[in-house]
C-alpha atoms as a PDB file:
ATOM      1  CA  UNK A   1       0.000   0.000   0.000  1.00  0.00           C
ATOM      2  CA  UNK A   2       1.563   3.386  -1.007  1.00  0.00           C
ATOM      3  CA  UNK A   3       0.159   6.782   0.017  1.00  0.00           C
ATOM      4  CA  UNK A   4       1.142  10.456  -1.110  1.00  0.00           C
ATOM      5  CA  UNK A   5       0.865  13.129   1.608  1.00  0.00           C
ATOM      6  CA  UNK A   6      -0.056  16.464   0.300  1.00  0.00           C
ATOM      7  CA  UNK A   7       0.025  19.036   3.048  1.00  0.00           C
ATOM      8  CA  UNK A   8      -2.188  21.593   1.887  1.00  0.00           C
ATOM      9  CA  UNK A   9      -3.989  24.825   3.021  1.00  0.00           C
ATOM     10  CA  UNK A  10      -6.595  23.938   0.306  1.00  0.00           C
ATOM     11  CA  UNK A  11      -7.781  20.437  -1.380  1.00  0.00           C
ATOM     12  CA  UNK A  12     -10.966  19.691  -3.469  1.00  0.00           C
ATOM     13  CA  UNK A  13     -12.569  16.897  -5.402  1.00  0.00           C
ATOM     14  CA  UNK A  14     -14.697  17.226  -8.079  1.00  0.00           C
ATOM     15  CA  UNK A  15     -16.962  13.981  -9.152  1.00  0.00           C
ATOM     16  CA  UNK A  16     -19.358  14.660 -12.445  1.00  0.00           C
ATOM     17  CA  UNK A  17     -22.391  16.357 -11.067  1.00  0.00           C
ATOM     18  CA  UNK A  18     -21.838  16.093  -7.373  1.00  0.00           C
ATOM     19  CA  UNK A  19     -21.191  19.073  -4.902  1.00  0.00           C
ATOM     20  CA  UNK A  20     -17.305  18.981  -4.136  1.00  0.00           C
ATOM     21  CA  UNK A  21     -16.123  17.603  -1.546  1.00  0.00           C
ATOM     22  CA  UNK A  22     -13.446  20.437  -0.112  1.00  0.00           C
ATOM     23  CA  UNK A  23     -10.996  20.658   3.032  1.00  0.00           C
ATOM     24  CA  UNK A  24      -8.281  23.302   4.335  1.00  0.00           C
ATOM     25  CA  UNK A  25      -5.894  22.661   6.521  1.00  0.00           C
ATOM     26  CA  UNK A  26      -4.754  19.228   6.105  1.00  0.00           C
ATOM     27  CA  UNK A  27      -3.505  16.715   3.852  1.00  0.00           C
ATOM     28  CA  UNK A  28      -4.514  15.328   0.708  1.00  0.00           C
ATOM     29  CA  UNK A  29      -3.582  11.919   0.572  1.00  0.00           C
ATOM     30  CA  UNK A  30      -3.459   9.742  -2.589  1.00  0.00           C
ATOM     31  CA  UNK A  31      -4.380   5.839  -1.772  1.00  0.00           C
ATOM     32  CA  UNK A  32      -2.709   3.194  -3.846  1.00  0.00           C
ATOM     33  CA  UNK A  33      -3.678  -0.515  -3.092  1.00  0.00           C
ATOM     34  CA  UNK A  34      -1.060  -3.556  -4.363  1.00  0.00           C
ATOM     35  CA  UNK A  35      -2.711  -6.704  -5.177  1.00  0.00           C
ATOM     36  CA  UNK A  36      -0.564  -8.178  -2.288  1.00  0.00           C
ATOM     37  CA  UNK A  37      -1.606  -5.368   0.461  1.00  0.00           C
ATOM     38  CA  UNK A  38      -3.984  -6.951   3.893  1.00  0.00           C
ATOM     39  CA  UNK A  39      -5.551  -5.257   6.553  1.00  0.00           C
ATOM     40  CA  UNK A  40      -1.600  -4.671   8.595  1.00  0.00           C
ATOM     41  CA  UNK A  41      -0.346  -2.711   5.436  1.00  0.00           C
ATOM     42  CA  UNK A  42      -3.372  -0.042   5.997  1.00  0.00           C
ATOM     43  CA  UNK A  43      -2.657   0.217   9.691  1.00  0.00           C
ATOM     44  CA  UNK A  44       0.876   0.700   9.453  1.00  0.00           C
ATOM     45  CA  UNK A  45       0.332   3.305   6.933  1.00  0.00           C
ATOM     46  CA  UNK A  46      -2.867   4.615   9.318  1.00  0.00           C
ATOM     47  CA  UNK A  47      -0.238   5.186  12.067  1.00  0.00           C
ATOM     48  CA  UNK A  48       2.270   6.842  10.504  1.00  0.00           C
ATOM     49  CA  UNK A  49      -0.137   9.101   8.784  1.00  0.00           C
ATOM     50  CA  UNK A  50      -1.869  10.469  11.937  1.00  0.00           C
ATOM     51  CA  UNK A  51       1.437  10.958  14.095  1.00  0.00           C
ATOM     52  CA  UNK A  52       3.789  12.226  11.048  1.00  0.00           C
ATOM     53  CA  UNK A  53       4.601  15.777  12.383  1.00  0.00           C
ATOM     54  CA  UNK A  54       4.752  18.294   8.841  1.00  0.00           C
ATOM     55  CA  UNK A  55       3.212  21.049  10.726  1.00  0.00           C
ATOM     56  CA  UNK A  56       5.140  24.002  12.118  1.00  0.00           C
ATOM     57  CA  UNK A  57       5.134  24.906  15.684  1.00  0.00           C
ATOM     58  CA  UNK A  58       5.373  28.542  17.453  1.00  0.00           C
ATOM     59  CA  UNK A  59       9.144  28.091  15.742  1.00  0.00           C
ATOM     60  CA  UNK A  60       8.313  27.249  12.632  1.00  0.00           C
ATOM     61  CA  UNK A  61       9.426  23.673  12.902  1.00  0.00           C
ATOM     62  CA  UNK A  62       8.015  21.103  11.552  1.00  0.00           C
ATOM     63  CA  UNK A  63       6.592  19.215  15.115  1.00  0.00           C
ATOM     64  CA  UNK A  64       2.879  19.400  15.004  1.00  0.00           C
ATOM     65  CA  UNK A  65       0.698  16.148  13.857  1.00  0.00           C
ATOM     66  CA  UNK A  66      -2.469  16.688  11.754  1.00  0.00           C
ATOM     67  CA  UNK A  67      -4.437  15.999  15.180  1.00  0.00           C
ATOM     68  CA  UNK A  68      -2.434  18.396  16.993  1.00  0.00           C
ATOM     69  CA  UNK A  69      -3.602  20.826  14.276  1.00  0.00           C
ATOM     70  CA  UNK A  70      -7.282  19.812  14.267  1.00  0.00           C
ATOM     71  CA  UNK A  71      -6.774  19.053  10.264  1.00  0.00           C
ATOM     72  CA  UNK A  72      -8.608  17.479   7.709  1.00  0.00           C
ATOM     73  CA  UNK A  73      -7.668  14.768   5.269  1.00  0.00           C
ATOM     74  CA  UNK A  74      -9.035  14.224   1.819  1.00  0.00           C
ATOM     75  CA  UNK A  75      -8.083  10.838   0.673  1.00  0.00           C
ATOM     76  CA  UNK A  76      -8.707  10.009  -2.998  1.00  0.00           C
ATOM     77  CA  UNK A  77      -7.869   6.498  -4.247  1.00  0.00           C
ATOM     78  CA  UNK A  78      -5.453   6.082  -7.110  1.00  0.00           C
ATOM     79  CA  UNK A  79      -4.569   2.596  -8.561  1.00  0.00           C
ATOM     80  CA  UNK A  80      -1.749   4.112 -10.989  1.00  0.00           C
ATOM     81  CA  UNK A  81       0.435   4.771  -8.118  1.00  0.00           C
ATOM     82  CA  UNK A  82       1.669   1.276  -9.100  1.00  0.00           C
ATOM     83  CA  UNK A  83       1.937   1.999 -12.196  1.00  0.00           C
ATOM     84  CA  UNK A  84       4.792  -0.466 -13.872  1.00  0.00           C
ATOM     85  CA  UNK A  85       6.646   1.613 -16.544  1.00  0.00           C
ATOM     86  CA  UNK A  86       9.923  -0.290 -17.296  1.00  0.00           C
ATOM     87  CA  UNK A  87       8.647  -1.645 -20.496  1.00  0.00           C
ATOM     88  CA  UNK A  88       7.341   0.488 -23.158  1.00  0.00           C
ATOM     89  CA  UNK A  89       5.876   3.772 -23.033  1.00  0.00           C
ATOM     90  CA  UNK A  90       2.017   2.432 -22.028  1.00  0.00           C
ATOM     91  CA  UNK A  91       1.963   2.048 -17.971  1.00  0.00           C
ATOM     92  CA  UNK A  92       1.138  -1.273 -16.583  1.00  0.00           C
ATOM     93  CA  UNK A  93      -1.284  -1.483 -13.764  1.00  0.00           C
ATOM     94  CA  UNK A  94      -1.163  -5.007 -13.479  1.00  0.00           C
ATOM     95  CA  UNK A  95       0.209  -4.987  -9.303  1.00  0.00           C
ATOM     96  CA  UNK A  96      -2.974  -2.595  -8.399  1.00  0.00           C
ATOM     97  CA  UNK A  97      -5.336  -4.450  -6.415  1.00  0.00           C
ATOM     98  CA  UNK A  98      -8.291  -5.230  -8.207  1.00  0.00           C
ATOM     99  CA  UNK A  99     -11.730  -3.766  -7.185  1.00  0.00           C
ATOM    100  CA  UNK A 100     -12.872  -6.671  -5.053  1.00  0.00           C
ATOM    101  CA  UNK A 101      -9.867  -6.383  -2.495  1.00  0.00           C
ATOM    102  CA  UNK A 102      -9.080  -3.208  -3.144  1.00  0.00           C
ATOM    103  CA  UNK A 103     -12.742  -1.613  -2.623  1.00  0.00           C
ATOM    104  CA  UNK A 104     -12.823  -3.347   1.462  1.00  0.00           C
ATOM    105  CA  UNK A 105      -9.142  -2.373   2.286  1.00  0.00           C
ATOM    106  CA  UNK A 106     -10.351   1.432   0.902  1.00  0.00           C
ATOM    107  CA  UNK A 107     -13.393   1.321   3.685  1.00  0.00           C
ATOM    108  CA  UNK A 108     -11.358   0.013   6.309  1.00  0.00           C
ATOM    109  CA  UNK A 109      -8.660   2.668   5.605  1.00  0.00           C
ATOM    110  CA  UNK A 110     -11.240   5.146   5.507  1.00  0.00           C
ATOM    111  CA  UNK A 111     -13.112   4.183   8.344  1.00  0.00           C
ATOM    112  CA  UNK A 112     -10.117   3.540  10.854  1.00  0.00           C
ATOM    113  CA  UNK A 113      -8.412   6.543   9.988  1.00  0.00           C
ATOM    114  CA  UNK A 114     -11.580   8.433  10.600  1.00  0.00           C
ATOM    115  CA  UNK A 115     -11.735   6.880  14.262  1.00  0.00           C
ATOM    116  CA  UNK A 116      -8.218   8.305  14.771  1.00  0.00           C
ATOM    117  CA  UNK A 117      -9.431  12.141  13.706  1.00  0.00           C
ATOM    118  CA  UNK A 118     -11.225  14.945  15.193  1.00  0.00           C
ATOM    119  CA  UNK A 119     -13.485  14.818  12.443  1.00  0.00           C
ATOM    120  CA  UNK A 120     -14.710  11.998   9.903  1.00  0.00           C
ATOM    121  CA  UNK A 121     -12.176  11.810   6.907  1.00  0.00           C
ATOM    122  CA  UNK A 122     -13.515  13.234   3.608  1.00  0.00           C
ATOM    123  CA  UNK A 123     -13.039  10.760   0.222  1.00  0.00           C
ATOM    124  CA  UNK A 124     -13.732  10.809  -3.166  1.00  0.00           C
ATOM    125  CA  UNK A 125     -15.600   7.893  -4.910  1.00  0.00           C
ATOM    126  CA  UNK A 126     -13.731   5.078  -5.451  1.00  0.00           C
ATOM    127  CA  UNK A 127     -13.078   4.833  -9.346  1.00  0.00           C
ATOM    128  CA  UNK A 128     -14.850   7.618 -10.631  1.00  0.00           C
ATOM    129  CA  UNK A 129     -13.186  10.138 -12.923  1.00  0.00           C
ATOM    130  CA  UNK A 130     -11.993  12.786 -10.500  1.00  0.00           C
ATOM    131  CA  UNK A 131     -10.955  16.367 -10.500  1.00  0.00           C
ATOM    132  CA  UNK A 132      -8.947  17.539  -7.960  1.00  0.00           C
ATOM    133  CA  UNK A 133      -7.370  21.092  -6.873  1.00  0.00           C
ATOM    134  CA  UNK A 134      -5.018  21.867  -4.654  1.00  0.00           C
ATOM    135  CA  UNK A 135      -3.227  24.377  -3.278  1.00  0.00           C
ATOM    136  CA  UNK A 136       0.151  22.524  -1.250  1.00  0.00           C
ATOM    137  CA  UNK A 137       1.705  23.946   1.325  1.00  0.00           C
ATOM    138  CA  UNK A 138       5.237  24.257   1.543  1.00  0.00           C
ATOM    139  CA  UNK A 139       5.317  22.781  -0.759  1.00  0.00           C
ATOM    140  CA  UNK A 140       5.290  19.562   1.674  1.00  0.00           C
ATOM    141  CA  UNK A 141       5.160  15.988  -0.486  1.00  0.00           C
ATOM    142  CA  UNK A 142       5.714  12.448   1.287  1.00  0.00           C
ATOM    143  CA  UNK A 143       5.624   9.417   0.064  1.00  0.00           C
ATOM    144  CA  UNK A 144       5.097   6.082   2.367  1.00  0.00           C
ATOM    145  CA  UNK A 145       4.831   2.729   1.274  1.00  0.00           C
ATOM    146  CA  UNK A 146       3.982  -0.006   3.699  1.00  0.00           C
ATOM    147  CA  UNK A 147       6.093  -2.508   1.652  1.00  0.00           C
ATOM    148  CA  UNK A 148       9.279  -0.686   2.761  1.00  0.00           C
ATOM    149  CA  UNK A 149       9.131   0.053   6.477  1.00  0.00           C
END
């Protein structure tokens, strides 16, 4: 499982005809499920999401968690972050999870991160075409994957 931390002062989603679905003050975090990932991958990555410190303190340091903050997370999943490109010029997303596992391991993600925050986690819709815009902070970019702790 591989995730993308945006921190951002802005993030929005935009799904064909629905209302978007905005935060500010948080992260954006991009979701990528391997066709190998279970249940421990999420919770590792769960962890280290909530007590990661990218937010500056009365210094300016980077020391402050999103809970210490009272941020919000917008987590969008994204099957091409395992995209396989070392043949060819087409991508191959061949080690994504398929929708059957990856569709439960999304709702536990999303619901178990949401236990750990002062407010309920906002999502986008798992496979729709998506539109989102950001505006990052820092700019701040991290990238974890649970395959290499």
């Amino acid at each position: 499982m591989r995730i993308i931390i945006q921190r951002v002062s802005q993030a929005e989603v935009k799904i064909l005809n629905q209302e978007p679905t905005s935060i500010n003050n948080g992260y954006l975090v991009l979701l990528g499920i391997h066709q190998d990932d279970e249940s421990e991958d999420a919770d590792y990555l769960i962890n280290k999401l909530v007590k990661l410190r990218l937010f500056g303190d009365e210094e300016g340091k980077m020391n402050r968690s999103i809970t210490d903050i009272n941020g919000e997370i917008l987590l969008i999943s994204q099957f091409t972050l395992f995209a396989d490109t070392k043949k060819g010029n087409r991508p191959s997303f061949i080690e994504a999870a398929r929708p059957e596992k990856a569709i439960p391991l999304y709702d536990y993600f999303i619901a178990n991160l949401s236990k750990l925050l002062p407010q309920p986690c906002k999502t986008g819709v798992f496979g729709a075409d998506m539109k989102i815009n950001l505006t990052n902070d820092g700019p701040v970019t991290i990238v974890i994957d649970s395959h290499y702790k």
